[in-house]
C-alpha atoms as a PDB file:
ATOM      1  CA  UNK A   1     -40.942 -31.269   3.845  1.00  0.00           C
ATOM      2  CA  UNK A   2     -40.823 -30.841   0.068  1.00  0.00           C
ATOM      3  CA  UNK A   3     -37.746 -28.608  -1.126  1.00  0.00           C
ATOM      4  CA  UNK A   4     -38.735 -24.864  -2.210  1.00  0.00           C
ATOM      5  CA  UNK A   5     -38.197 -24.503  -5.746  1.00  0.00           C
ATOM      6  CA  UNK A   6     -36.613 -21.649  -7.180  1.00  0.00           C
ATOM      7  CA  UNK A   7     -38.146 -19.721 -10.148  1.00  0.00           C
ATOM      8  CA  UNK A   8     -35.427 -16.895 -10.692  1.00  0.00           C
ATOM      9  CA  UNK A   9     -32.046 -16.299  -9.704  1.00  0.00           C
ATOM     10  CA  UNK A  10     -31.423 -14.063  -6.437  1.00  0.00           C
ATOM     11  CA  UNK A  11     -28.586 -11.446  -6.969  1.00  0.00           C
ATOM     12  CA  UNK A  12     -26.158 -12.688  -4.661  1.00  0.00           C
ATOM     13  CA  UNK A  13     -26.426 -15.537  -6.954  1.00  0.00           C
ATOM     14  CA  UNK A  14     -26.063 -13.512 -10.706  1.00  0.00           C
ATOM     15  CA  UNK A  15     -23.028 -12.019  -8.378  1.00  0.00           C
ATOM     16  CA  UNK A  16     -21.274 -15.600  -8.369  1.00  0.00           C
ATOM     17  CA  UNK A  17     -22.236 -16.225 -11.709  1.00  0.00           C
ATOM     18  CA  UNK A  18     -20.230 -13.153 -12.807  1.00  0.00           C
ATOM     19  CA  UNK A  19     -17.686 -13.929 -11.030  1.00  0.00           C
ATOM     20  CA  UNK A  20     -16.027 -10.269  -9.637  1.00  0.00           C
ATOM     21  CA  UNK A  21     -12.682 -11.332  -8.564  1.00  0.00           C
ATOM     22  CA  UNK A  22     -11.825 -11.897 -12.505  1.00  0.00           C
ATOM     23  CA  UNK A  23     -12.555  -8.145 -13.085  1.00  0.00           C
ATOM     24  CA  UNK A  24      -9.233  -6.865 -12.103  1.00  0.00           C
ATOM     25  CA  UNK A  25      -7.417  -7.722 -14.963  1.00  0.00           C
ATOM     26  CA  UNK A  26      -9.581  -6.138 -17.433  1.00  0.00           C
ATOM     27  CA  UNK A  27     -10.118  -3.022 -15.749  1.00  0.00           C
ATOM     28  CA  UNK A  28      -6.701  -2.475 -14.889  1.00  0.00           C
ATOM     29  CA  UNK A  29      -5.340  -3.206 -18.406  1.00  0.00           C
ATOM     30  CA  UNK A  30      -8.370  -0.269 -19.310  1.00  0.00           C
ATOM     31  CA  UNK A  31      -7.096   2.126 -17.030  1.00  0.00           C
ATOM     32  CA  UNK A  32      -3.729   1.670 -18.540  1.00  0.00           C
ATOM     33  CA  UNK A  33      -4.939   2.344 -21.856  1.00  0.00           C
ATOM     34  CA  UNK A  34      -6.298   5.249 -20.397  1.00  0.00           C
ATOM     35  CA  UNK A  35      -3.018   6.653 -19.474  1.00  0.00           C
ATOM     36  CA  UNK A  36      -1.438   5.788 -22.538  1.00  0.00           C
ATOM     37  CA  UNK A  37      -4.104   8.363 -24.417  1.00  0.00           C
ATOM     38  CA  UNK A  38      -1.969  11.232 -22.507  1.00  0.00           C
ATOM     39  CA  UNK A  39      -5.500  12.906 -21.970  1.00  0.00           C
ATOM     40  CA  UNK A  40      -6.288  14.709 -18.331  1.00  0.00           C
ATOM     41  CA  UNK A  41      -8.892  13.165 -16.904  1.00  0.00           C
ATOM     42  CA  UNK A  42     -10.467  16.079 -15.412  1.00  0.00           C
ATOM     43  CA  UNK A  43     -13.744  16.287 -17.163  1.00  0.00           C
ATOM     44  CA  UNK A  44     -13.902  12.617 -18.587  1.00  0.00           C
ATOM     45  CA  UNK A  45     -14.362  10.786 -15.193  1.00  0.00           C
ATOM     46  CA  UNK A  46     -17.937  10.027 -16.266  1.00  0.00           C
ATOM     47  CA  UNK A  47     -16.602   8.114 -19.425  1.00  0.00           C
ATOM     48  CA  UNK A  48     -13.746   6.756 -17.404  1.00  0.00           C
ATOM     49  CA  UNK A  49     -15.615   4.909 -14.657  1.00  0.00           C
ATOM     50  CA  UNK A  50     -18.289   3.812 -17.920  1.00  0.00           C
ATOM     51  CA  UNK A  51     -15.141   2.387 -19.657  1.00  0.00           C
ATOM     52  CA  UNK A  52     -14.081   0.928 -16.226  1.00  0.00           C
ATOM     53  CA  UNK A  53     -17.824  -0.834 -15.774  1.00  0.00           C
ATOM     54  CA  UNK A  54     -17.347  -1.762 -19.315  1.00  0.00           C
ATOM     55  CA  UNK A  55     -14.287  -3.953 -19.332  1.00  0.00           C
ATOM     56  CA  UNK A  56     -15.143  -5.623 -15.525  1.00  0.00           C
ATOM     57  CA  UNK A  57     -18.465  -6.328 -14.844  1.00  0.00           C
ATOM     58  CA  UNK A  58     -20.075  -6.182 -18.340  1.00  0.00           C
ATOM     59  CA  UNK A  59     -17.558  -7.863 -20.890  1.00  0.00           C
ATOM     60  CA  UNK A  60     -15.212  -9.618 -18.550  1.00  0.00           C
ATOM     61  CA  UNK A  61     -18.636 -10.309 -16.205  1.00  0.00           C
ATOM     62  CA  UNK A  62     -20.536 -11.691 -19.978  1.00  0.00           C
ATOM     63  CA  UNK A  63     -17.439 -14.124 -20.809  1.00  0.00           C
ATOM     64  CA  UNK A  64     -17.834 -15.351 -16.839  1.00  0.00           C
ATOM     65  CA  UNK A  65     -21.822 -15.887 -17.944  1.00  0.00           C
ATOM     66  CA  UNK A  66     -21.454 -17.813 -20.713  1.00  0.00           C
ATOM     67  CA  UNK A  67     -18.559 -19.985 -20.042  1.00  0.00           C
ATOM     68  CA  UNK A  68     -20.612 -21.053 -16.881  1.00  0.00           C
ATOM     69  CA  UNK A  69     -23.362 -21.761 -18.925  1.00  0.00           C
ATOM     70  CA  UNK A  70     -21.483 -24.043 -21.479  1.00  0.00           C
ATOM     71  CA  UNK A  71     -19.507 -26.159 -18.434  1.00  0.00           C
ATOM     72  CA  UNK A  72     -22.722 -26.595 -16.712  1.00  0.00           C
ATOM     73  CA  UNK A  73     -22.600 -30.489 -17.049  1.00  0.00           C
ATOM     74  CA  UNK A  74     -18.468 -30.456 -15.617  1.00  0.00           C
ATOM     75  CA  UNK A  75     -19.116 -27.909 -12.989  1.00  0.00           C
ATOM     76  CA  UNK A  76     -22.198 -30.376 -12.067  1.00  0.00           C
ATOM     77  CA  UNK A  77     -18.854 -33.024 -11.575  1.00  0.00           C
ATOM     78  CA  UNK A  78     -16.147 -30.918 -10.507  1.00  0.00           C
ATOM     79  CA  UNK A  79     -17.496 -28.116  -9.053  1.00  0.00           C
ATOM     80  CA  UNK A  80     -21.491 -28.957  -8.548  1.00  0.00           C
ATOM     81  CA  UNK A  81     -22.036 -25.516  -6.216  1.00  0.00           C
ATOM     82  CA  UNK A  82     -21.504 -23.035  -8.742  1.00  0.00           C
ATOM     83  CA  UNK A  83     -24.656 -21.570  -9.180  1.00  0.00           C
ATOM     84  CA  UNK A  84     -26.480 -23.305 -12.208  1.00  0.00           C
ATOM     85  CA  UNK A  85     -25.535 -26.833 -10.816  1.00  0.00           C
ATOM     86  CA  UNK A  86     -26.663 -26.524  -7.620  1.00  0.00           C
ATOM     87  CA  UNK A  87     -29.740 -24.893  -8.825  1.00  0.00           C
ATOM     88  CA  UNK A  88     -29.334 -21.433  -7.387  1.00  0.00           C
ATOM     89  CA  UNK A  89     -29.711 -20.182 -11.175  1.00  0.00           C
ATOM     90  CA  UNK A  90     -32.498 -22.552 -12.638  1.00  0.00           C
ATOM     91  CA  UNK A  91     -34.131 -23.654 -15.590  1.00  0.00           C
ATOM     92  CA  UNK A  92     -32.144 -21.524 -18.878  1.00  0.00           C
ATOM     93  CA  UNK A  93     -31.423 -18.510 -16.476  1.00  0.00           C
ATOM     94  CA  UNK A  94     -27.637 -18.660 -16.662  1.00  0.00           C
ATOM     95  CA  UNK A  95     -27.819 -18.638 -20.500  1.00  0.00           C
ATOM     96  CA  UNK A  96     -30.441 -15.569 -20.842  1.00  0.00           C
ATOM     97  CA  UNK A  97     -27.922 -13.510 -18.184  1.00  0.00           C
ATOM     98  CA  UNK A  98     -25.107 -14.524 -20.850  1.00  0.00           C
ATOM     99  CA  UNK A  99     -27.525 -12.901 -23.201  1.00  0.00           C
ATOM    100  CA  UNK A 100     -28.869 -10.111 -21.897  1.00  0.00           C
ATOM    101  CA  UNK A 101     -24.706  -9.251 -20.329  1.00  0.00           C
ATOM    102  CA  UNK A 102     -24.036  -9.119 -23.852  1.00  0.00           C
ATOM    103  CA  UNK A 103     -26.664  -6.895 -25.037  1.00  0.00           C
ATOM    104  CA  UNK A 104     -26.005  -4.354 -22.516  1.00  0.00           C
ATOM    105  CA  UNK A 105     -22.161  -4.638 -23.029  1.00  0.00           C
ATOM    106  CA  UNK A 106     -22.404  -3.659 -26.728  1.00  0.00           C
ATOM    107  CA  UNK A 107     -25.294  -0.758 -25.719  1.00  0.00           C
ATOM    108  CA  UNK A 108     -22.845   0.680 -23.330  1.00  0.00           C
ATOM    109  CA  UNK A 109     -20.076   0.453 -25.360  1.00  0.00           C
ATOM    110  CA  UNK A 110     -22.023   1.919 -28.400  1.00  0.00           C
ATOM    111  CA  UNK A 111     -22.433   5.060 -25.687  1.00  0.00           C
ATOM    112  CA  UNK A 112     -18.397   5.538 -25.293  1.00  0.00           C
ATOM    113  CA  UNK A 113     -17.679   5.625 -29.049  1.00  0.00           C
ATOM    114  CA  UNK A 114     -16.680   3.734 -32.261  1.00  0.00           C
ATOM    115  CA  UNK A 115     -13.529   2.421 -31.396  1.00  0.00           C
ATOM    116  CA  UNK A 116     -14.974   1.056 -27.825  1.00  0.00           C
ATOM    117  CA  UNK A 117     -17.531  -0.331 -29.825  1.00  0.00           C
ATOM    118  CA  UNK A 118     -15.725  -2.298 -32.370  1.00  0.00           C
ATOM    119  CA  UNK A 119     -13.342  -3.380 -29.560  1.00  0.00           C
ATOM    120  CA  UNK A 120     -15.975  -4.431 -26.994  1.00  0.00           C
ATOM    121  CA  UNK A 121     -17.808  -6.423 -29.524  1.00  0.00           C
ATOM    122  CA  UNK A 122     -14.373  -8.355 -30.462  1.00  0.00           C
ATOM    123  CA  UNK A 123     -13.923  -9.081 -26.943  1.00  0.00           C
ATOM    124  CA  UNK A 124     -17.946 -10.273 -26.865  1.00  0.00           C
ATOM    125  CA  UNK A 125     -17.295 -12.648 -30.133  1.00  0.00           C
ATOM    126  CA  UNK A 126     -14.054 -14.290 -28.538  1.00  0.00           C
ATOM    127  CA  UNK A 127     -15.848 -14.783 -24.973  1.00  0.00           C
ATOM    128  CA  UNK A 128     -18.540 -16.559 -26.829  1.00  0.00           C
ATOM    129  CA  UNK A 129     -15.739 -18.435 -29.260  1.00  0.00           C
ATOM    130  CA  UNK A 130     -13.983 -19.277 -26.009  1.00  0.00           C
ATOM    131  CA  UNK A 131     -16.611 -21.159 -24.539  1.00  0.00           C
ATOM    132  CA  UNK A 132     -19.826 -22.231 -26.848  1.00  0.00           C
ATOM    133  CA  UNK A 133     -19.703 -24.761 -29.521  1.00  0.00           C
ATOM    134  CA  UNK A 134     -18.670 -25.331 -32.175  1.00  0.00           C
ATOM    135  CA  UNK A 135     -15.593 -23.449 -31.458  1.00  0.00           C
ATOM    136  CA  UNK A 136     -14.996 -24.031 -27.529  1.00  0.00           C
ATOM    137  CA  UNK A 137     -11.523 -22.204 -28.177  1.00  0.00           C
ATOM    138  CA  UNK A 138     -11.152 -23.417 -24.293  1.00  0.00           C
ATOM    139  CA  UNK A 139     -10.482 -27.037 -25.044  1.00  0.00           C
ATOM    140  CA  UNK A 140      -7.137 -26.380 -26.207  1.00  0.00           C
ATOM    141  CA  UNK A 141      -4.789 -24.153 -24.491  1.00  0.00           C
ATOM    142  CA  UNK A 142      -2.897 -22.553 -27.415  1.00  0.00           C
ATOM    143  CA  UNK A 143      -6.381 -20.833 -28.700  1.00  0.00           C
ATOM    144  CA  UNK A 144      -8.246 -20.646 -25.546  1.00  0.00           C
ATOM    145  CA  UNK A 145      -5.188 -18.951 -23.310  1.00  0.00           C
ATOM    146  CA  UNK A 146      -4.626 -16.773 -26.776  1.00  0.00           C
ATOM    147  CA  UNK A 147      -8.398 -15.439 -26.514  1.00  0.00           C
ATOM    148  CA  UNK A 148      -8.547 -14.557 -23.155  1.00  0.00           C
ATOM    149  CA  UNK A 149      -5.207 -12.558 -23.396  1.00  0.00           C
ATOM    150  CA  UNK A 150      -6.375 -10.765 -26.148  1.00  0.00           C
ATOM    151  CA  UNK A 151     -10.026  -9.754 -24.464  1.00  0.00           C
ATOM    152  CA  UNK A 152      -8.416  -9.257 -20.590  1.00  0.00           C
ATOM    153  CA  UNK A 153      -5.371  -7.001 -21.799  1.00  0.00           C
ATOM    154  CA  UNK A 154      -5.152  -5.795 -25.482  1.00  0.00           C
ATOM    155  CA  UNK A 155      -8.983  -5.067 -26.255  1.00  0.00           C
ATOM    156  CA  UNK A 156      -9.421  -3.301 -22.819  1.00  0.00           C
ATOM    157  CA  UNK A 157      -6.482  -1.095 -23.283  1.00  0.00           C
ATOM    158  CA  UNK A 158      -7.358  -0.236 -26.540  1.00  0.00           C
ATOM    159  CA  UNK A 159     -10.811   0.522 -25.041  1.00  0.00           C
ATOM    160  CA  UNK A 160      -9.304   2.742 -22.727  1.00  0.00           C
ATOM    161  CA  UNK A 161      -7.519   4.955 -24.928  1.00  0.00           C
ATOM    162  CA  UNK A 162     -10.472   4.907 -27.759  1.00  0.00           C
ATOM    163  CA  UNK A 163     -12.400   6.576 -24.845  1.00  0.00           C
ATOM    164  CA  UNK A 164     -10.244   8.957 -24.138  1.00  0.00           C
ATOM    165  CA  UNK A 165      -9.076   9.868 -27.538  1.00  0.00           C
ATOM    166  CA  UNK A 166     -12.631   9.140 -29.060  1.00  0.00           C
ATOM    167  CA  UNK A 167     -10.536   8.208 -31.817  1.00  0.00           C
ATOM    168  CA  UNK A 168      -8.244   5.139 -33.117  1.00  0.00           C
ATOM    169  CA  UNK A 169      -5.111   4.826 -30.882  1.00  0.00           C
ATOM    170  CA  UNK A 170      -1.693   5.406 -32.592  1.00  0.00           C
ATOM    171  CA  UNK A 171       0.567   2.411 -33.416  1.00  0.00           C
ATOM    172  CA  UNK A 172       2.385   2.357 -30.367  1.00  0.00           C
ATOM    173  CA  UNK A 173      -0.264   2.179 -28.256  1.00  0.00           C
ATOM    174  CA  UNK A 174      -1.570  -1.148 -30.108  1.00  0.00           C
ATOM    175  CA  UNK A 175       1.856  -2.435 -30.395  1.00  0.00           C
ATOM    176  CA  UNK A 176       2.409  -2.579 -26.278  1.00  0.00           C
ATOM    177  CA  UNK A 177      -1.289  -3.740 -25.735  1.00  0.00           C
ATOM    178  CA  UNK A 178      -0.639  -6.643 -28.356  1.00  0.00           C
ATOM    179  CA  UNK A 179       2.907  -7.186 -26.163  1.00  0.00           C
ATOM    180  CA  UNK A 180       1.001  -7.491 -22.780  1.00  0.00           C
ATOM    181  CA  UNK A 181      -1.734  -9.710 -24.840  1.00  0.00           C
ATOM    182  CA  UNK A 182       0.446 -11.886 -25.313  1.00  0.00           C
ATOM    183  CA  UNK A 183       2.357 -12.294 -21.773  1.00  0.00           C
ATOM    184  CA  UNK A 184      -0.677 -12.897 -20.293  1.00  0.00           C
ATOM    185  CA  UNK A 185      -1.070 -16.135 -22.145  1.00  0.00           C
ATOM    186  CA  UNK A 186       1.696 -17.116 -20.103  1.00  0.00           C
ATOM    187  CA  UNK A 187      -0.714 -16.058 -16.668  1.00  0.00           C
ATOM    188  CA  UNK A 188      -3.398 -17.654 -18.229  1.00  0.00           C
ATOM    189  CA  UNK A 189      -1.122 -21.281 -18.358  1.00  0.00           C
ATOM    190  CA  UNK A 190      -0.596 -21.038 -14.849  1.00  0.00           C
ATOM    191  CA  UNK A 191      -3.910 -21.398 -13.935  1.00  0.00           C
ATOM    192  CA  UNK A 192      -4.534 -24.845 -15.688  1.00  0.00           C
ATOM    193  CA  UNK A 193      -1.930 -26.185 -13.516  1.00  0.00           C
ATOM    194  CA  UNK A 194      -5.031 -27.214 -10.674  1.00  0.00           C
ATOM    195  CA  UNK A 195      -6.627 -28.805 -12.928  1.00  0.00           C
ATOM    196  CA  UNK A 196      -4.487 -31.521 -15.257  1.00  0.00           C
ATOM    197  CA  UNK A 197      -6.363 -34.606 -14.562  1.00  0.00           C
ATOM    198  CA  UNK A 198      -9.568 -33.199 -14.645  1.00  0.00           C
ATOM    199  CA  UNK A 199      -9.037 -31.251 -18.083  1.00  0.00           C
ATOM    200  CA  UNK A 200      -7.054 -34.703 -19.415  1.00  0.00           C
ATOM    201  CA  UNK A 201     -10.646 -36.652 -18.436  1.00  0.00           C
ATOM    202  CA  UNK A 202     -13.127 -34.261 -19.905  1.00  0.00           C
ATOM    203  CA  UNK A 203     -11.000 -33.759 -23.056  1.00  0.00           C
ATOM    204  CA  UNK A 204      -9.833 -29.969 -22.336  1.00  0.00           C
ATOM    205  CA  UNK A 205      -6.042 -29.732 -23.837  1.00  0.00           C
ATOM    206  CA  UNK A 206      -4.570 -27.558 -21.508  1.00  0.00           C
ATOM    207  CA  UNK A 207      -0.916 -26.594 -21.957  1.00  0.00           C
ATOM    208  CA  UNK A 208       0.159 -28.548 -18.705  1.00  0.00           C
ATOM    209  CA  UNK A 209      -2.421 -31.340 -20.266  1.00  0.00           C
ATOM    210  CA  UNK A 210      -0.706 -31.295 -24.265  1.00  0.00           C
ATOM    211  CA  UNK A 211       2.939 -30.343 -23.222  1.00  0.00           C
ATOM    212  CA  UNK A 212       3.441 -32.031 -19.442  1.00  0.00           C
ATOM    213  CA  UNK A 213       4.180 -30.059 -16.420  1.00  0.00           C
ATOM    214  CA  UNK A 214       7.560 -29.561 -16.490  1.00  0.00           C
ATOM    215  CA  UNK A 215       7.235 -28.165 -20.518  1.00  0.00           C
ATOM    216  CA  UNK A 216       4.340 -26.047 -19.546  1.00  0.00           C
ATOM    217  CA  UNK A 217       5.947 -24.171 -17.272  1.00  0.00           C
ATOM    218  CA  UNK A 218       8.742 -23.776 -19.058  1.00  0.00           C
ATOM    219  CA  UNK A 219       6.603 -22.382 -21.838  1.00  0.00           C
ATOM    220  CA  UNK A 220       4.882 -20.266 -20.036  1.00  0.00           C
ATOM    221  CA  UNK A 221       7.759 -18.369 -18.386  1.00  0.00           C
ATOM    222  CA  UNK A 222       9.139 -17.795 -21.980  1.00  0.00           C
ATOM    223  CA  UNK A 223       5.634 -16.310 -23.083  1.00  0.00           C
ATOM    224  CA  UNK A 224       5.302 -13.908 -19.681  1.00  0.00           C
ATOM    225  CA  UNK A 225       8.868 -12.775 -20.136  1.00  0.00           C
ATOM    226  CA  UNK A 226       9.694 -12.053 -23.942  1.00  0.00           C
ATOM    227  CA  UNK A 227       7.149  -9.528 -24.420  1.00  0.00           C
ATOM    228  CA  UNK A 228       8.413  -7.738 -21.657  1.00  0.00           C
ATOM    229  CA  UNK A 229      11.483  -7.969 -23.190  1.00  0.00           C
ATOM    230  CA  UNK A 230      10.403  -6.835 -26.233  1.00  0.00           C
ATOM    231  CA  UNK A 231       8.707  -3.529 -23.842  1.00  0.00           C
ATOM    232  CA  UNK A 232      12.218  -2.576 -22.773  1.00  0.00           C
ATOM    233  CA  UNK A 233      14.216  -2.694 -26.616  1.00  0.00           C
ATOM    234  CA  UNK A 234      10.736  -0.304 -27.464  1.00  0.00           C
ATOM    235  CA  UNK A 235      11.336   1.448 -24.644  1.00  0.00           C
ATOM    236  CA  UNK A 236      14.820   2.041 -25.061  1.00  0.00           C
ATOM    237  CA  UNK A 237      14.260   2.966 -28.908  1.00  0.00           C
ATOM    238  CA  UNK A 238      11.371   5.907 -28.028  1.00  0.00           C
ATOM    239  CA  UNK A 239      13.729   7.463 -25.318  1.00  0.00           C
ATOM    240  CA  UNK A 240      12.577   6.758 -21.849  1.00  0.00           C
ATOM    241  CA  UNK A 241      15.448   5.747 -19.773  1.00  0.00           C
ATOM    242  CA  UNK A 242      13.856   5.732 -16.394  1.00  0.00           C
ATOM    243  CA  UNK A 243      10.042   3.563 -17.449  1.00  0.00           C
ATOM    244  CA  UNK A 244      12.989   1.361 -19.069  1.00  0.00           C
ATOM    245  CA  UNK A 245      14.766   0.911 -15.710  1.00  0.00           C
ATOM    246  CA  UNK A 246      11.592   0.227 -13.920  1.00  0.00           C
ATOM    247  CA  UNK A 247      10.243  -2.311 -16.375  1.00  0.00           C
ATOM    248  CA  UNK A 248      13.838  -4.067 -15.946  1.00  0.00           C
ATOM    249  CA  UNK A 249      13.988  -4.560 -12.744  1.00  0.00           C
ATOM    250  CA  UNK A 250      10.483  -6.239 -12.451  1.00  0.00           C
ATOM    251  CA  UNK A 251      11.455  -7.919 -14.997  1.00  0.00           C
ATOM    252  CA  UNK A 252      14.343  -9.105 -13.308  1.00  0.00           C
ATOM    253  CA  UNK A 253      12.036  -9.471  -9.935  1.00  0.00           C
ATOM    254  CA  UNK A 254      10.046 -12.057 -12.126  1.00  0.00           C
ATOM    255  CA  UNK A 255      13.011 -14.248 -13.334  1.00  0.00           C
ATOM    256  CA  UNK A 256      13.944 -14.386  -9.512  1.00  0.00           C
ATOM    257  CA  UNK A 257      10.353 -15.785  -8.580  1.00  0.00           C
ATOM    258  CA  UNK A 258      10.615 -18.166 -11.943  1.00  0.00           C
ATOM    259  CA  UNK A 259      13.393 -19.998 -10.661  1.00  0.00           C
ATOM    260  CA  UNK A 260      11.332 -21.195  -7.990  1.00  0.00           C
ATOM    261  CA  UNK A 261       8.168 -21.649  -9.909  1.00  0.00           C
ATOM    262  CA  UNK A 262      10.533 -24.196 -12.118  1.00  0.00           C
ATOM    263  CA  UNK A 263      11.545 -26.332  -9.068  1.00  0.00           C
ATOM    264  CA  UNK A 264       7.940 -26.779  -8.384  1.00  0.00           C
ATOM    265  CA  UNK A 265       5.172 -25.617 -10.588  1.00  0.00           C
ATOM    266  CA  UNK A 266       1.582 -27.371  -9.636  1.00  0.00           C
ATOM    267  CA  UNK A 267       2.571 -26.251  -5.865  1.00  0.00           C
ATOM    268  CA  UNK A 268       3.390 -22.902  -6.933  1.00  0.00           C
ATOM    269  CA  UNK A 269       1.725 -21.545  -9.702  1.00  0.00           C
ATOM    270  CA  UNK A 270      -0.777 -19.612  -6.955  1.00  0.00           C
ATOM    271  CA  UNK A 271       2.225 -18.218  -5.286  1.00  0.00           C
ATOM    272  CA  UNK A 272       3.283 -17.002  -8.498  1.00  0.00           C
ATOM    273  CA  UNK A 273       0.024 -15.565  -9.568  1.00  0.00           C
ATOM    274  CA  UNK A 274      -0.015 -13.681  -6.495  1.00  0.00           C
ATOM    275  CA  UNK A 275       3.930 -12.386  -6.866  1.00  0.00           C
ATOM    276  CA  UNK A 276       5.028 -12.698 -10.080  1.00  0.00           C
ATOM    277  CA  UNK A 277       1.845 -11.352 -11.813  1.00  0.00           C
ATOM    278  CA  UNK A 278       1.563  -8.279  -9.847  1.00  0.00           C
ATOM    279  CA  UNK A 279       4.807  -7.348 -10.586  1.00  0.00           C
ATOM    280  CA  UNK A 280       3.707  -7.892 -14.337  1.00  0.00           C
ATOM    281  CA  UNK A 281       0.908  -5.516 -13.926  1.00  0.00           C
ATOM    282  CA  UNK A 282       3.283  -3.210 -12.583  1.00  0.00           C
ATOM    283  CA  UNK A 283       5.355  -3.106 -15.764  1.00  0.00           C
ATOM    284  CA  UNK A 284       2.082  -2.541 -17.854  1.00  0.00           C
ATOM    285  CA  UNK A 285       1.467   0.217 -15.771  1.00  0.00           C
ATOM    286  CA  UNK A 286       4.386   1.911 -15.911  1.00  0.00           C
ATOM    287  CA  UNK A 287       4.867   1.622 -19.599  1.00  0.00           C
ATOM    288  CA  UNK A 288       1.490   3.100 -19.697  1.00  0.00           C
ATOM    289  CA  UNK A 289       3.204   6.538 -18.253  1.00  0.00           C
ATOM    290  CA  UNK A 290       6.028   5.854 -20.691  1.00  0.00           C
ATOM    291  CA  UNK A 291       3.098   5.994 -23.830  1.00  0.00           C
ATOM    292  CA  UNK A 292       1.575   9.367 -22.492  1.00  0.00           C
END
């Protein structure tokens, strides 16, 4: 019997493509810029839950899109049944969702106000950057880890607050977004860990690929934990004694898990990303309350 071939792409498939699990960070780092505005929400929870679909399944779902599309050929090695290699999103498909994700992104964002605008179209530019040539920011760890800090954390805080302040957010505000940015470069490391000798054959400089294992890790514990450090001097310096004590002890909580992490690192950075980075997320929460 000949095999059924398939003209479009079935939802459950687009689902996959988009990739849901990724959404957290992004729309938790948006609801913490919400906080920060210091706006009630009563009577915006129509532009909250927009902003909300905004940084998950449209921007963070569009960056999923099109870096699928542009590691077709080494998901067809390494991973051949994501959807476009195995076919379950044919012919140019998984490029004209990449499109059309971005379209309706920037249309949606357009709906919540300037400042979303301007920041969801940054986030759109470094998504493509990260993955498309010529710049395929993703082949080296320093850029690509940079980029998707910047669009997972700092744009979709800033997103949150524009919404709710339908304005520009104040200094502070951009200050601990561009702290938590930069932390999560640190997250972002840990993930390359599963995949050293496949990045080091298909040319991808990951940290753990440029630096070793035992650097990376190193590196990447420095880059989670000095921001936060940074957090609790700020902290500290705008007068809020108790967000400061909570920040410090997950900080603290983290340094426990690191010494671990440091013993052994490709067996477990997972562990970590489950433990360490929630207690992260924690912190950006709670300094959220502090910004109100």
């Amino acid at each position: 019997m000949a095999s059924q071939t398939i003209d479009r792409p079935s939802p459950a498939a687009v689902a996959e493509l988009l990739k849901p699990i990724t959404w957290f960070a992004a729309m938790w780092a948006f609801v913490c810029g919400v906080i920060s505005a210091g706006v009630p929400a009563h009577g915006h929870w129509i532009l909250i839950l927009a902003g909300v679909a905004l940084a998950g399944p449209m921007v963070c779902g569009t960056s999923q899109a099109v870096n699928d599309w542009y590691d077709r050929d080494v998901d067809a090695i390494n991973e051949p049944g994501r959807p476009i290699p195995s076919g379950r999103i044919p012919g140019r498909w998984g490029l004209y969702i990449a499109l059309t994700w971005t379209g309706l992104s920037l249309l949606l964002a357009a709906s919540l106000g300037q400042v979303c605008l301007v920041a969801a179209a940054f986030g759109l530019v470094l998504a493509w950057m990260y993955s498309a040539p010529p710049f395929r920011l993703k082949l080296n760890g320093w850029w690509g880890n940079a980029a998707v800090g910047v669009s997972y954390e700092g744009l979709a805080w800033i997103t949150g607050a524009g919404v709710m302040l339908q304005g520009v957010p104040n200094w502070r505000i951009f200050t601990i977004a561009a702290l938590y940015s930069l932390g999560a470069h640190g997250i972002m490391t840990l993930n390359d860990f599963k995949s050293i000798e496949g990045d080091l054959q298909v040319g991808i400089r990951s940290l753990p690929a440029q630096l070793g294992v035992k650097r990376a890790v190193l590196v990447a514990c420095g880059v989670m934990a000095v921001p936060q450090g940074v957090v609790m001097v700020l902290l500290a310096a705008w007068g809020h004694p108790v967000i400061f004590s909570i920040v410090a002890v997950l900080l603290m909580w983290q340094l426990r898990l690191m010494t671990y992490l440091l013993e052994k690192p490709r067996e477990l950075a997972p562990w970590y990303n489950g433990t360490g980075t929630t207690l992260y997320v924690l912190g950006m929460m709670a300094t959220a309350f502090a910004l109100r």
